[in-house]
N, C-alpha and C. Protein backbone atom coordinates (compact mmCIF):
# COMPACT_ATOMS: atom_id res chain seq x y z
N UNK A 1 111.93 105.64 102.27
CA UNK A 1 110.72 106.01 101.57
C UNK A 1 110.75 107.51 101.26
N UNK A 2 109.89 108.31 100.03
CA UNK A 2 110.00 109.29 99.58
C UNK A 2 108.56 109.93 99.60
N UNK A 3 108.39 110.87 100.40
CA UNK A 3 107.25 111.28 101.07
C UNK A 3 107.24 113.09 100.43
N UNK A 4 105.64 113.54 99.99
CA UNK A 4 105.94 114.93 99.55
C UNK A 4 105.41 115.43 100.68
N UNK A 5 106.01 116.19 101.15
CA UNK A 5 105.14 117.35 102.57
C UNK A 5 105.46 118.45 102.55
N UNK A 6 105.18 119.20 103.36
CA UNK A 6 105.38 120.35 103.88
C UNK A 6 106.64 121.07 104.56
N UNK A 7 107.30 122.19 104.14
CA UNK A 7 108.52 122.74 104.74
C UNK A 7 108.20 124.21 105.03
N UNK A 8 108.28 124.36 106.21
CA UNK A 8 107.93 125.60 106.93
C UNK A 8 109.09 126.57 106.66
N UNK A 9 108.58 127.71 106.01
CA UNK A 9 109.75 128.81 105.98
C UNK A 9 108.73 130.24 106.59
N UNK A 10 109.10 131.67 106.08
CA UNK A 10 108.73 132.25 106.69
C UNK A 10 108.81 132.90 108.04
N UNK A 11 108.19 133.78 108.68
CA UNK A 11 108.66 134.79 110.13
C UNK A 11 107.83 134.50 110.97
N UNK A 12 108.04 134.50 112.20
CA UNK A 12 107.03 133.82 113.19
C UNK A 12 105.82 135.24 112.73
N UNK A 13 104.45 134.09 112.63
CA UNK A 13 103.14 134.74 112.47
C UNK A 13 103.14 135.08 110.94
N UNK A 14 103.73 134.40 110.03
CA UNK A 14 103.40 135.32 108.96
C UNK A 14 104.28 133.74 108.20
N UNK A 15 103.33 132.54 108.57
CA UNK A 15 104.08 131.04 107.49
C UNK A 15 103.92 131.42 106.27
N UNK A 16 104.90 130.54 105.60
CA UNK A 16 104.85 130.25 104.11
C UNK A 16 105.57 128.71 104.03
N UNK A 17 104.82 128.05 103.43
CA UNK A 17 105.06 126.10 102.96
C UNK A 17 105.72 125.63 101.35
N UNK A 18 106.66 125.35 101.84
CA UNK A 18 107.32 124.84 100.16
C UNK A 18 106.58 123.71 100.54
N UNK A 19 106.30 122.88 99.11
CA UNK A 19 105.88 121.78 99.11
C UNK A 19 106.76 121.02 98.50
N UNK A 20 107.77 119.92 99.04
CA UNK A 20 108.89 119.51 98.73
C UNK A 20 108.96 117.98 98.84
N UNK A 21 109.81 117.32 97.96
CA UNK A 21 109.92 115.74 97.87
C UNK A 21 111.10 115.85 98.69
N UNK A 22 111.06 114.46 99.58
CA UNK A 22 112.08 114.32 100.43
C UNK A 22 112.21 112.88 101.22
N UNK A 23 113.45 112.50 101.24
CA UNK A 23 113.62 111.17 102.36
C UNK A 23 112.48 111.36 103.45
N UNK A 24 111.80 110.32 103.85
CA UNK A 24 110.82 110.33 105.24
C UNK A 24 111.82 110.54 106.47
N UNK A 25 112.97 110.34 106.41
CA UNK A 25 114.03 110.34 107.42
C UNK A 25 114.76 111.57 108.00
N UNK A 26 114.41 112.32 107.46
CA UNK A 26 114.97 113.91 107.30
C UNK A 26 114.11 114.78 108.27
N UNK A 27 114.72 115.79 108.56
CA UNK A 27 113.47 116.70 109.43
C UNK A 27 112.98 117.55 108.53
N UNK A 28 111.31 117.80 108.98
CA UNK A 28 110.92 118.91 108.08
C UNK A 28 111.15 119.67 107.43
N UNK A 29 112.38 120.42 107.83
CA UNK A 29 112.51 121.91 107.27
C UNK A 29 113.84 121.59 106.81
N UNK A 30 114.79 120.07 107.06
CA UNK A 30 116.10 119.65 106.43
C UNK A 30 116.13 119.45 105.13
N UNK A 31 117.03 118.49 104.69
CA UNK A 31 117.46 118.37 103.09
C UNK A 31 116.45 117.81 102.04
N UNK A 32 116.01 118.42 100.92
CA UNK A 32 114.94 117.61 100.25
C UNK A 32 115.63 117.68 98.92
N UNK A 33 114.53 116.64 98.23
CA UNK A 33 115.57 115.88 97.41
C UNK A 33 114.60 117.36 95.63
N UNK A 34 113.96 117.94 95.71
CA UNK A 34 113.14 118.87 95.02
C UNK A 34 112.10 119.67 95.35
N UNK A 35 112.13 120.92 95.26
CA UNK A 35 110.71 121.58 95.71
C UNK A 35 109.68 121.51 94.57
N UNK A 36 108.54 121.50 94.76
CA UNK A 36 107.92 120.98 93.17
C UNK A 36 106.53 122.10 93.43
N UNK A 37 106.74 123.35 94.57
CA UNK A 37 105.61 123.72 94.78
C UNK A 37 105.57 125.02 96.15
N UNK A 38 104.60 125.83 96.05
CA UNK A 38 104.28 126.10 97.55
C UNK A 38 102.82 126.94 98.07
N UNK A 39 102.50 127.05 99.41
CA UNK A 39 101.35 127.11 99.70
C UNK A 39 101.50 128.46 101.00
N UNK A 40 100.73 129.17 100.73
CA UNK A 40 101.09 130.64 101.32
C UNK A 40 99.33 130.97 101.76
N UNK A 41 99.39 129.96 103.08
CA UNK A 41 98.02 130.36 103.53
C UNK A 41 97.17 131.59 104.22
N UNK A 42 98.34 132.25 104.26
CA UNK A 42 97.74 134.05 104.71
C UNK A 42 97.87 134.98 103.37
N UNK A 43 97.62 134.65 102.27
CA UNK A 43 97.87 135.41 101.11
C UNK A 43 96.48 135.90 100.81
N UNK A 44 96.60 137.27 100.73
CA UNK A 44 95.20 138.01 99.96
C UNK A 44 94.96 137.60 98.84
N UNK A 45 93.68 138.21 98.39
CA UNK A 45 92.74 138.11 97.16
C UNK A 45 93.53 138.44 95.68
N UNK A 46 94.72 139.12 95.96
CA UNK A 46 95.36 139.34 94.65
C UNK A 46 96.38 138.33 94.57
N UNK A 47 97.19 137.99 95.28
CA UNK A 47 98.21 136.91 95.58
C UNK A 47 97.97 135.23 95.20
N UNK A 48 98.70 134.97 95.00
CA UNK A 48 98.66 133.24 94.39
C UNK A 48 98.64 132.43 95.96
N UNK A 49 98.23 131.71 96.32
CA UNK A 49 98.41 131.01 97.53
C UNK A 49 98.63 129.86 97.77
N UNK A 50 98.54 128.86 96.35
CA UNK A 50 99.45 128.03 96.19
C UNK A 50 99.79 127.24 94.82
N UNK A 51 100.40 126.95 94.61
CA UNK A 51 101.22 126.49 93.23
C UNK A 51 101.72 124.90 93.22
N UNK A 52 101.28 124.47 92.37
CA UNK A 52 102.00 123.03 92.45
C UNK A 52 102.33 122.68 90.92
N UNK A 53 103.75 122.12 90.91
CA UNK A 53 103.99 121.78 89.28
C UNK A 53 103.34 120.40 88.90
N UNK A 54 102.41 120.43 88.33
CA UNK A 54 101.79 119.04 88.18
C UNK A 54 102.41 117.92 87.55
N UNK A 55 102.98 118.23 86.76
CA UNK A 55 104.45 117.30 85.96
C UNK A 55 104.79 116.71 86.93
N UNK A 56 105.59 117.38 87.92
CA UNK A 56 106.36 116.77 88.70
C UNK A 56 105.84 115.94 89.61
N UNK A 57 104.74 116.36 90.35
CA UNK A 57 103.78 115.72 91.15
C UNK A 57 103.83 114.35 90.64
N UNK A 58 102.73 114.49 89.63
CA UNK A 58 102.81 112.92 88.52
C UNK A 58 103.98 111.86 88.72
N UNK A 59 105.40 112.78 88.01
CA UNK A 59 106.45 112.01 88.41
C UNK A 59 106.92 111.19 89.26
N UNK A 60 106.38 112.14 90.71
CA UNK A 60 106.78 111.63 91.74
C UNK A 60 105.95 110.13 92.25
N UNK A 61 104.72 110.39 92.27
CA UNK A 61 104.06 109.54 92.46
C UNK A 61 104.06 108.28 92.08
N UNK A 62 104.44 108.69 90.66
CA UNK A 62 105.47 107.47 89.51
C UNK A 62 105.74 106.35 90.19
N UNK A 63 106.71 107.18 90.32
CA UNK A 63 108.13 106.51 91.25
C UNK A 63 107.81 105.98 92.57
N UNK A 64 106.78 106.33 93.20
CA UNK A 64 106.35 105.37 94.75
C UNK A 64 106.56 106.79 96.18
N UNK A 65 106.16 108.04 95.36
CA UNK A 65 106.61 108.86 96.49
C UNK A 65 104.85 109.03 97.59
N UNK A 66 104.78 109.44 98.45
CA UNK A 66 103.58 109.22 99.15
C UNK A 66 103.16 110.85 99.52
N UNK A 67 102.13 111.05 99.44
CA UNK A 67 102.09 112.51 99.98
C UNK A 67 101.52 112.56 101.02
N UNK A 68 101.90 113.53 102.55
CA UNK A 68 101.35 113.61 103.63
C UNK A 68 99.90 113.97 103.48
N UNK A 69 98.91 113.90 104.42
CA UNK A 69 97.35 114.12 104.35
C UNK A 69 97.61 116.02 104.02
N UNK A 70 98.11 116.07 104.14
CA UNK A 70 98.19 118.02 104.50
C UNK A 70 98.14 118.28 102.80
N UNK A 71 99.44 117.65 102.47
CA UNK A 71 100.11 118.03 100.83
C UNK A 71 98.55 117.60 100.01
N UNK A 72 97.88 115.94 100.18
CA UNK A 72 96.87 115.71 99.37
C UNK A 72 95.45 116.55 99.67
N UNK A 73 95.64 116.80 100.29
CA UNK A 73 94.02 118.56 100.59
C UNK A 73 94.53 119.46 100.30
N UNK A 74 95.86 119.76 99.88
CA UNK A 74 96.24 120.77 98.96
C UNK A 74 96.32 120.53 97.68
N UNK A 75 96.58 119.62 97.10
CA UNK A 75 97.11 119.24 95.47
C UNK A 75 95.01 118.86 95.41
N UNK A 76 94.48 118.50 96.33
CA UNK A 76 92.63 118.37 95.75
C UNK A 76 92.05 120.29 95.90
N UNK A 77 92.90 120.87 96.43
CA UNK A 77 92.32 122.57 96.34
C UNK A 77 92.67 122.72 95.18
N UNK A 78 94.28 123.11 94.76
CA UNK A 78 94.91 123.54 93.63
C UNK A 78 94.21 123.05 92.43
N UNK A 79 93.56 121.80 92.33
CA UNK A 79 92.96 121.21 90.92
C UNK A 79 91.27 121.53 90.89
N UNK A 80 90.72 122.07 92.13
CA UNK A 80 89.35 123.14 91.77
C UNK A 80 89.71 124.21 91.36
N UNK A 81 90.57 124.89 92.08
CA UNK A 81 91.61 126.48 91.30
C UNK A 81 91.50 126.20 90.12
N UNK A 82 92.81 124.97 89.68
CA UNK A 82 92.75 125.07 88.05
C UNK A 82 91.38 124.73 87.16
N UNK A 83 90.59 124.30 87.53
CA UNK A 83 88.92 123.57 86.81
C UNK A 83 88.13 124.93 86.75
């Protein structure tokens, strides 16, 4: 199964989240099959804090990909951002 979630990068105390399509079988932060996004929850008032390519999203979903609860309360923030 093809699941979109969360991939932890970043320095301890200071995360940053690609938001990435990937085998459910894989570990978090292992091989993904596209990054389509990311979410930078300590970012100030001038800074972007998260980004998602909506194309791709779409795509994915297409195709039977599932998004973790985390990724879908992010992709429902990002689309008040864009409104």
């Amino acid at each position: 199964m093809v699941v979109i979630r969360l991939a932890r990068g970043g320095a301890k105390a200071r995360p940053f989240f690609n938001i990435v399509v990937a085998d459910k079988r894989t570990r978090r932060d292992g091989r993904f099959i596209e990054r389509i996004g990311f979410y930078n929850p300590i970012a100030t008032a001038a800074e972007e804090s998260i980004r998602i390519a909506q194309d791709r999203l779409t795509y994915w979903k297409s195709v039977g990909a599932q998004a973790s609860p985390t990724v879908q309360r992010l992709i429902g923030q990002a689309a008040k951002k864009a409104a």
